[in-house]
Every structure is written in C-alpha cells, then in structure tokens.
C-alpha atoms as a PDB file:
ATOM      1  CA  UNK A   1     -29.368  -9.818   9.621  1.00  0.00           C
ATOM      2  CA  UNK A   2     -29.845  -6.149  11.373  1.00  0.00           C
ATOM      3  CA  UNK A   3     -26.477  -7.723  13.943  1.00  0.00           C
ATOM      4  CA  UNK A   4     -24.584  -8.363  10.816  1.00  0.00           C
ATOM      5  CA  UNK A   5     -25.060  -4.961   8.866  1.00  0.00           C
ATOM      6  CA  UNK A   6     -24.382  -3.707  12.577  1.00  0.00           C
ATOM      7  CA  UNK A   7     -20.913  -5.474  12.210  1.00  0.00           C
ATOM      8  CA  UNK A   8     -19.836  -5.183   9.025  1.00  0.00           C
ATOM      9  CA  UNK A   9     -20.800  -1.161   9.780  1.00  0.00           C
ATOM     10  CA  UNK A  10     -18.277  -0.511  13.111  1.00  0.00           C
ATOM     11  CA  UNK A  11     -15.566  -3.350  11.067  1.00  0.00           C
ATOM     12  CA  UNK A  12     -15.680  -0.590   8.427  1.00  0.00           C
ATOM     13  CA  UNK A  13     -15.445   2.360  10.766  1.00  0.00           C
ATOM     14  CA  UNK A  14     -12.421   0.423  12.288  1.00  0.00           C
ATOM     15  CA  UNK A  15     -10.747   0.196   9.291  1.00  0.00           C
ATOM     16  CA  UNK A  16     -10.993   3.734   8.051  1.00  0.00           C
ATOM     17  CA  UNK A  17      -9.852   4.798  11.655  1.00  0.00           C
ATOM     18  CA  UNK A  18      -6.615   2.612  11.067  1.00  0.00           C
ATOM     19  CA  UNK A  19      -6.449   3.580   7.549  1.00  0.00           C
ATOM     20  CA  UNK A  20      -6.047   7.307   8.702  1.00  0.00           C
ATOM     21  CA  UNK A  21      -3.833   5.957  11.805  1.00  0.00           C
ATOM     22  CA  UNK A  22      -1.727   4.249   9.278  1.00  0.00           C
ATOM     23  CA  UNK A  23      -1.237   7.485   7.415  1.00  0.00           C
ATOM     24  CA  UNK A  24       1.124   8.819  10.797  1.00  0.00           C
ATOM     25  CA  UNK A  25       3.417   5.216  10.953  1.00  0.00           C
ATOM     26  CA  UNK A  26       6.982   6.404  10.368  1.00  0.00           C
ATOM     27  CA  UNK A  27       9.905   3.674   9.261  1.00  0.00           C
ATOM     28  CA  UNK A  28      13.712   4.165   9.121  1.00  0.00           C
ATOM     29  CA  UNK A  29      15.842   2.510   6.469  1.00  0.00           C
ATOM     30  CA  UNK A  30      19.479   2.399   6.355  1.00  0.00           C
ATOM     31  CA  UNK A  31      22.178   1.324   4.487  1.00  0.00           C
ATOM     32  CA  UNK A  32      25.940   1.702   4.413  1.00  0.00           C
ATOM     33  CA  UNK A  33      26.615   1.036   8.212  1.00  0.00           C
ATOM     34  CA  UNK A  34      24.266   4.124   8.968  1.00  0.00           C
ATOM     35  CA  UNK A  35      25.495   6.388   6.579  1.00  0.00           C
ATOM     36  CA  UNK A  36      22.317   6.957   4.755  1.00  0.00           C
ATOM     37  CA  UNK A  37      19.193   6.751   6.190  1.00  0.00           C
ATOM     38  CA  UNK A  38      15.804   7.349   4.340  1.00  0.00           C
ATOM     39  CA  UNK A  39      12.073   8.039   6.610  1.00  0.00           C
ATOM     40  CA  UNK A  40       9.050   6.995   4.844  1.00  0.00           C
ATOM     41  CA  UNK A  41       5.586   7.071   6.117  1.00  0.00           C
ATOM     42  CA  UNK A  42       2.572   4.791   5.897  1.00  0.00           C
ATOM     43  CA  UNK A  43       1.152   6.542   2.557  1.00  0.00           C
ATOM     44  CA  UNK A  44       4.493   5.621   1.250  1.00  0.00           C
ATOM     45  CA  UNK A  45       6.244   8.557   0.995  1.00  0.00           C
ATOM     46  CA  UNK A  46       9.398   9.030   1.801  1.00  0.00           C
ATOM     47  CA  UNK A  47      10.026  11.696   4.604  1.00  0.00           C
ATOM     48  CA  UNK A  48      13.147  12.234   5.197  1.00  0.00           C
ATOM     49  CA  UNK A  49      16.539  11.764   3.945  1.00  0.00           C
ATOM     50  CA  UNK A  50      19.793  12.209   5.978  1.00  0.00           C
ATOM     51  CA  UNK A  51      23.659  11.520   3.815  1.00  0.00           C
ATOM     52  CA  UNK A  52      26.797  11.629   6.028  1.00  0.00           C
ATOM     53  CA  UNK A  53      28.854  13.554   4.329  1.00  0.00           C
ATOM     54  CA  UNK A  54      31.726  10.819   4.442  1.00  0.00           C
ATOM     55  CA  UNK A  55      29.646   8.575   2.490  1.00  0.00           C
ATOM     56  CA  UNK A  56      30.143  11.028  -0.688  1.00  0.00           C
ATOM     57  CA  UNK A  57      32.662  10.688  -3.662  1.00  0.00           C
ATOM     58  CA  UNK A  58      32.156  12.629  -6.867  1.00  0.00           C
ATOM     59  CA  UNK A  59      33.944   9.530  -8.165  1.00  0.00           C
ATOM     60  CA  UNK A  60      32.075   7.067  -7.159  1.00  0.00           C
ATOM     61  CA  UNK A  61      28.250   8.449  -7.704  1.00  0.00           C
ATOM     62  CA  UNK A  62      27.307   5.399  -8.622  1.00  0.00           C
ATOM     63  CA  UNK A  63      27.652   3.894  -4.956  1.00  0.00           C
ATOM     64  CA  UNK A  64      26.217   6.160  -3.446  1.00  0.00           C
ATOM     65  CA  UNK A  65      22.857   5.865  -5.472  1.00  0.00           C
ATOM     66  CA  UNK A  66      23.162   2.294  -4.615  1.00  0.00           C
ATOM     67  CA  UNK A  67      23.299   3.077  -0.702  1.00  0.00           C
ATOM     68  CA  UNK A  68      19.925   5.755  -1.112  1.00  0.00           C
ATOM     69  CA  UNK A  69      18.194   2.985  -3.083  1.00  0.00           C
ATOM     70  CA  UNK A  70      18.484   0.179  -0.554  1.00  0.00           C
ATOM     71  CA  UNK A  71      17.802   2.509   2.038  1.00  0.00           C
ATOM     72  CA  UNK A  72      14.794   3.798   0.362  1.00  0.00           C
ATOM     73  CA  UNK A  73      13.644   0.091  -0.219  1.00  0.00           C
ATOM     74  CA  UNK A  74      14.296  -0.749   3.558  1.00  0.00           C
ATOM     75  CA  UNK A  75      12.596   2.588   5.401  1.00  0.00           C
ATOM     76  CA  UNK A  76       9.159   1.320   2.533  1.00  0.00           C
ATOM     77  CA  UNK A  77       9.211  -2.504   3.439  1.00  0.00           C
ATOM     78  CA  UNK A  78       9.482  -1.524   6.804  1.00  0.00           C
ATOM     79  CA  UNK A  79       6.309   0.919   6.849  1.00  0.00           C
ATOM     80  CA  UNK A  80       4.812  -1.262   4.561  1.00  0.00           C
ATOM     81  CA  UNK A  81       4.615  -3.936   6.874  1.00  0.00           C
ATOM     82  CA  UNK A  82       3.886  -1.643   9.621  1.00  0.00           C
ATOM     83  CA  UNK A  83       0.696  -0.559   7.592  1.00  0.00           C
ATOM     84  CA  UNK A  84      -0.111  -4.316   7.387  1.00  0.00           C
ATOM     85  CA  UNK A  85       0.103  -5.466  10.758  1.00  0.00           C
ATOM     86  CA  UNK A  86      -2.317  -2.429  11.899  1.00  0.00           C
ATOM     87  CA  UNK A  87      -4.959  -3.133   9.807  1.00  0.00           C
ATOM     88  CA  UNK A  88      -4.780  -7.178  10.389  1.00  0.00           C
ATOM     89  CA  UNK A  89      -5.481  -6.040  13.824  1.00  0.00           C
ATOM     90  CA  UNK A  90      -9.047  -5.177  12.555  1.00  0.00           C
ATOM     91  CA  UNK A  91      -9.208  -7.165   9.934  1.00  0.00           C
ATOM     92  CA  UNK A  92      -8.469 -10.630  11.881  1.00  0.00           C
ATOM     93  CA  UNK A  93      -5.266 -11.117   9.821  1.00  0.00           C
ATOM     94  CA  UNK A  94      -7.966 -11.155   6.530  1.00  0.00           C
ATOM     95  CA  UNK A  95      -6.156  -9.914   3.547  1.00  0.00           C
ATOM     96  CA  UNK A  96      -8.709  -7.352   1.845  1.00  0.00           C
ATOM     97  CA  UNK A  97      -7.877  -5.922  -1.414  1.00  0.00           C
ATOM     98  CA  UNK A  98      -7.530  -2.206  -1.720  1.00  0.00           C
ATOM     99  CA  UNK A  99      -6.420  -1.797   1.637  1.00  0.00           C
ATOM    100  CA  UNK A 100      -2.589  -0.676   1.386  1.00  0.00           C
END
C-alpha cells in the first residue's frame, strides 16, 4: 500500500510538471496560403497574430474574418493536441478528466 501512495504521489508530481511544461507549447495555424497566421499556446491563448497586408479588402471583410477564424481554429487544435500528447506521456495514454 505505502509503494502505491508512493506512485500515485511522483505520477502526480509528473503531471503538474507537464501541466506547467504544457503552459510554454507554442502552435502555428494558417490559412489563406500563409497569409494569416495565428500563435496560440498550451493554456489556449492565442499569441500572436500576423495579416499580410495583401490578404485585406475593405470590400470583402467578410473573407478575411473567415481566413483569422480557421487560422485561429488550426494554431488551437494544433496546441491542443500538443497539450495531449505531453501529458499521455505520463499518463500512459490514460485520459483523466480535468487535465486540458
């Protein structure tokens, strides 16, 4: 019994280490050939957003909302499943609620 508390003890410091490590992953979403690209982190915020200036049309707003939201979505899925992969490396692939 005093192995398994030992256990379940470093699994959890483990986790919170790669909780806080996932905190720094960085993803890059883009859309529109390149011409918008959106950072987001592992918190899921996103970071950083870069428009070519090509890409906008005061007639055509509409598009380029379209191109920022699929970028958006990418650069989140991406980090998202960044975020996931690190912690199934402690976790032995175990899906844990709460955990991102």
């Amino acid at each position: 019994m005093k192995d398994l508390l030992k256990q379940a003890q470093k699994m959890q410091e483990q986790l919170q280490r790669a909780q806080e490590e996932a905190k720094l992953i960085s993803a890059e979403g883009s859309a529109g050939g390149g011409m918008v690209n959106v950072t987001a982190n592992g918190e899921g915020l996103i970071t950083g957003i870069k428009i070519e200036k090509e890409v906008v049309d005061p007639s055509d707003l509409e598009m380029l909302q379209d191109l920022v939201m699929a970028a958006v979505n990418e650069a989140l899925k991406k980090a998202k499943t960044l975020v996931q992969e690190k912690l199934a490396q402690v976790t032995g692939g175990m899906n844990i609620p709460g955990l991102f």
